[in-house]
Protein backbone atom coordinates (compact mmCIF):
# COMPACT_ATOMS: atom_id res chain seq x y z
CA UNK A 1 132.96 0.27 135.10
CA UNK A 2 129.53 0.28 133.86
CA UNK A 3 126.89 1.71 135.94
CA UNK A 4 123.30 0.23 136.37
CA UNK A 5 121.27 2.78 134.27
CA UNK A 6 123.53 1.98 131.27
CA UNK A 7 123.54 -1.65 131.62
CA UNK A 8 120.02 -0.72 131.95
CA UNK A 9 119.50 1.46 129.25
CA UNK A 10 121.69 -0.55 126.71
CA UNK A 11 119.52 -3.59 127.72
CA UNK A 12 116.44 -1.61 126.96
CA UNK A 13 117.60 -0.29 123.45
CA UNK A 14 118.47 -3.56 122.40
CA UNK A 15 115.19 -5.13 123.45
CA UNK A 16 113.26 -2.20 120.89
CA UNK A 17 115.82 -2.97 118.48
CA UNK A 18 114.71 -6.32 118.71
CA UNK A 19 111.33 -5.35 118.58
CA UNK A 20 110.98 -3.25 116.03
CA UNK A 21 112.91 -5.80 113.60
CA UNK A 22 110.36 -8.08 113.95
CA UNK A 23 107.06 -6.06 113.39
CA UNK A 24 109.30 -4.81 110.68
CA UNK A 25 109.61 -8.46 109.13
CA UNK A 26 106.10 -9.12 110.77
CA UNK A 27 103.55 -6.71 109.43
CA UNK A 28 103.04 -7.06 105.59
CA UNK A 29 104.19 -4.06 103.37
CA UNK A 30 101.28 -2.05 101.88
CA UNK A 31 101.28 -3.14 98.21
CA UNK A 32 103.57 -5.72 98.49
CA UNK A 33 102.77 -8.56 95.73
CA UNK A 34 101.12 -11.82 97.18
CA UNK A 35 102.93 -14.95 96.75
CA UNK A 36 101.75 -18.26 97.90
CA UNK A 37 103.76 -21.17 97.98
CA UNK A 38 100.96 -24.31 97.75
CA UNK A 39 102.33 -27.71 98.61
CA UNK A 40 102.95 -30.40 100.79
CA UNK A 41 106.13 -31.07 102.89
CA UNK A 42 108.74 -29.76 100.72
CA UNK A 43 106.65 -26.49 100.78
CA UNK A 44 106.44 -26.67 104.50
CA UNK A 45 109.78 -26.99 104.79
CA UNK A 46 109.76 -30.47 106.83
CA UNK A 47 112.70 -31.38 108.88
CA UNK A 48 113.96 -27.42 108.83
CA UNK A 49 112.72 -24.53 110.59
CA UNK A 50 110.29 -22.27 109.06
CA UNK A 51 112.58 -18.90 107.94
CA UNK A 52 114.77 -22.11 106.55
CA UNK A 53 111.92 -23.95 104.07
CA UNK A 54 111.91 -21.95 100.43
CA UNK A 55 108.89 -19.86 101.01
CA UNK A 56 110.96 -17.88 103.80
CA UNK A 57 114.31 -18.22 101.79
CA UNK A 58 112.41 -16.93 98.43
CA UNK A 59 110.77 -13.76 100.10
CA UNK A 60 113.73 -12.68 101.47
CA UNK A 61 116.08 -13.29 98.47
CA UNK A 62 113.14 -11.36 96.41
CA UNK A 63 112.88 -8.33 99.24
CA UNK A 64 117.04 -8.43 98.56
CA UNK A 65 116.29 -7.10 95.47
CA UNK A 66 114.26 -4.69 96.23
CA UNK A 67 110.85 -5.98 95.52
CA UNK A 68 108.15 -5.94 98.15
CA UNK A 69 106.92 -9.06 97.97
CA UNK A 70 105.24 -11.44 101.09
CA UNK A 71 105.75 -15.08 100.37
CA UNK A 72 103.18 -16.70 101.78
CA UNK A 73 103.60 -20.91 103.07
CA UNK A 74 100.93 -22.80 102.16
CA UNK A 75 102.50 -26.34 102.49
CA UNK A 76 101.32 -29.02 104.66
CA UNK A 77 103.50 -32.36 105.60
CA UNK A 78 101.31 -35.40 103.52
CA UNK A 79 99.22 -33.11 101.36
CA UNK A 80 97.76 -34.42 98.26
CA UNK A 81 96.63 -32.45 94.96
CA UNK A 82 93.12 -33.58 95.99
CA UNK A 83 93.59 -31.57 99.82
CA UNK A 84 95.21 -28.47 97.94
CA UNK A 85 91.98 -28.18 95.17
CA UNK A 86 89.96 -28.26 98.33
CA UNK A 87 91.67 -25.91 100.58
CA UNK A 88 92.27 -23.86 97.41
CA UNK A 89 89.81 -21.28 97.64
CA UNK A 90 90.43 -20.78 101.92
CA UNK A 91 94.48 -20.61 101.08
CA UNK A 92 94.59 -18.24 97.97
CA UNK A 93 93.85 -14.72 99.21
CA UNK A 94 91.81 -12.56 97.16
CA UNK A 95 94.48 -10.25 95.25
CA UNK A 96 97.28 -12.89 95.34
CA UNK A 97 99.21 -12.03 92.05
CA UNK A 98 101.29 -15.77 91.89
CA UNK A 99 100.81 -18.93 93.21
CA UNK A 100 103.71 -21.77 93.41
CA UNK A 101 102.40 -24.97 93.43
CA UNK A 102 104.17 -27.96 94.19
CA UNK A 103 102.36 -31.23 94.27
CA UNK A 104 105.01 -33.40 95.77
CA UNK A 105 104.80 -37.17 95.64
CA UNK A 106 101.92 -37.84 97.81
CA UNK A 107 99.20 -38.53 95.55
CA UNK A 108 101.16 -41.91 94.71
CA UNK A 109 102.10 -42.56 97.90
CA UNK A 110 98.62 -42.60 99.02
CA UNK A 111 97.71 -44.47 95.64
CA UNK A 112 95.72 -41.20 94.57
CA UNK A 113 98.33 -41.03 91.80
CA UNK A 114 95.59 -40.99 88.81
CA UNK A 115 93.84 -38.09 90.38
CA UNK A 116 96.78 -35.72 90.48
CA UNK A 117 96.81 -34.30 86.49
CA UNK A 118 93.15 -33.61 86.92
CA UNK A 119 93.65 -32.06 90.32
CA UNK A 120 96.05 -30.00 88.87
CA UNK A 121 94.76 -29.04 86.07
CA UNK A 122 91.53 -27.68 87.96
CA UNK A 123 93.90 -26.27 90.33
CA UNK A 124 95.62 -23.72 87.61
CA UNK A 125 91.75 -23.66 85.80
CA UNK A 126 90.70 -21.68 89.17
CA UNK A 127 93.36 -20.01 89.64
CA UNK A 128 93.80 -18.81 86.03
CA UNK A 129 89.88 -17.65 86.48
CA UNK A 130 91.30 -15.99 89.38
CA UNK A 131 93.93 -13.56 86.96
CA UNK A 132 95.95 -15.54 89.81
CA UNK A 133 99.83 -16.65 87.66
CA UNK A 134 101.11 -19.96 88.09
CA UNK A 135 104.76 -21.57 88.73
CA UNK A 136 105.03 -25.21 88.76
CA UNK A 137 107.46 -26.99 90.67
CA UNK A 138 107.71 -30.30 89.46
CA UNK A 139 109.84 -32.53 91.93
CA UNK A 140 112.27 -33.31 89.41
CA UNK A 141 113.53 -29.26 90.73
CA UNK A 142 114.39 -31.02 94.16
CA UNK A 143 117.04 -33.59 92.31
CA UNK A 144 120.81 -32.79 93.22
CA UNK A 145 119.72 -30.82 96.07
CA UNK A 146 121.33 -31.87 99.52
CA UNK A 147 119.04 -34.08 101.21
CA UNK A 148 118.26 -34.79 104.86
CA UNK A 149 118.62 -38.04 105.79
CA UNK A 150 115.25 -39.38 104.73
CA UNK A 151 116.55 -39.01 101.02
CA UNK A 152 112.79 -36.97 100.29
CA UNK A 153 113.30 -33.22 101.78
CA UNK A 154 115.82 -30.63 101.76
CA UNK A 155 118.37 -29.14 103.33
CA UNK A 156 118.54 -25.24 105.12
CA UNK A 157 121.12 -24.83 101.91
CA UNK A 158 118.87 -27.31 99.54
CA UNK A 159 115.72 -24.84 100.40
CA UNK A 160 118.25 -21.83 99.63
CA UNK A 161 119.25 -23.61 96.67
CA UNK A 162 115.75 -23.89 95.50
CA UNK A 163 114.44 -20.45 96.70
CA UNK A 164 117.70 -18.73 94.25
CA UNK A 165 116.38 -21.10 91.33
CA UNK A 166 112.54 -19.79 91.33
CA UNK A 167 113.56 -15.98 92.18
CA UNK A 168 113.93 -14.80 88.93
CA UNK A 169 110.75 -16.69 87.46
CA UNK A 170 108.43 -15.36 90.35
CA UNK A 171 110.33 -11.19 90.29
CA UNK A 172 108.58 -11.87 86.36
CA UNK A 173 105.83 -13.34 86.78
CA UNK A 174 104.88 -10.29 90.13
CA UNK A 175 106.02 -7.46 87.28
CA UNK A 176 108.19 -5.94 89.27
């Protein structure tokens, strides 16, 4: 039988265990490389919890291989080219070595879609000002990836999918 203080104790260990994993995972590593992942809802990660959308996946497939690296998710459900050249300069951290930006489909949804090459364009423009590296993620990446039933975002395994795809491109374009 197991006597109070050790159900006690064992509880307590575990609970530190537990909290020292997450300010582990938590607190950014000093000179890790800034990634931000700029989009709309296939950035977010819409439909799937938020260690499930690709920004989450990505970091930890890149910390996997040893690089210290904080993914950052800059995705918002219904963004539009126009909302990320605004929120640009308020998302993109000074010192942020790579940014991922993924349009999405909104612009034409929202009949906006004649702005979007300019948007974009000015988009990398600042950025490359910036010394900041872009990776574009056309949606054409998100064909043959499992779907949730809405037929537009991904999958948990779709996000993973896309997160292994991107890996090597970003561990390049960080230097490390």
């Amino acid at each position: 039988m197991i006597s109070r203080f050790t159900t006690r104790f064992l509880s307590m260990a575990g609970f530190l265990a537990l909290v020292a994993t997450i300010w582990v995972l938590a607190v950014p590593v000093a000179g890790a490389a800034t990634v931000v992942a700029l989009g709309a809802s296939n950035t977010y990660g819409k439909g799937v919890a938020r260690n499930q959308a690709y920004p989450a996946q990505l970091e930890a497939i890149l910390r996997a291989r040893g690089l210290s690296v904080r993914v950052v998710n800059a995705g918002i459900n219904g963004d539009t080219t126009g909302n990320m050249l605004r929120r640009l300069d308020r998302t993109v951290p000074k010192g942020t070595g790579v940014v991922i930006l993924q349009p999405g489909g909104n612009d034409g949804r929202k009949g906006k879609f004649g702005e979007a090459g300019d948007n974009i364009a000015e988009i990398r423009s600042k950025l490359a000002a910036r010394g900041v590296k872009v990776i574009m993620m056309e949606n054409s990446a998100f064909r043959g990836l499992p779907k949730q039933p809405d037929g537009q975002h991904a999958t948990p395994e779709g996000y993973r999918m896309l997160a292994e795809s991107v890996a090597s491109e970003v561990a390049g374009a960080v230097g490390r």
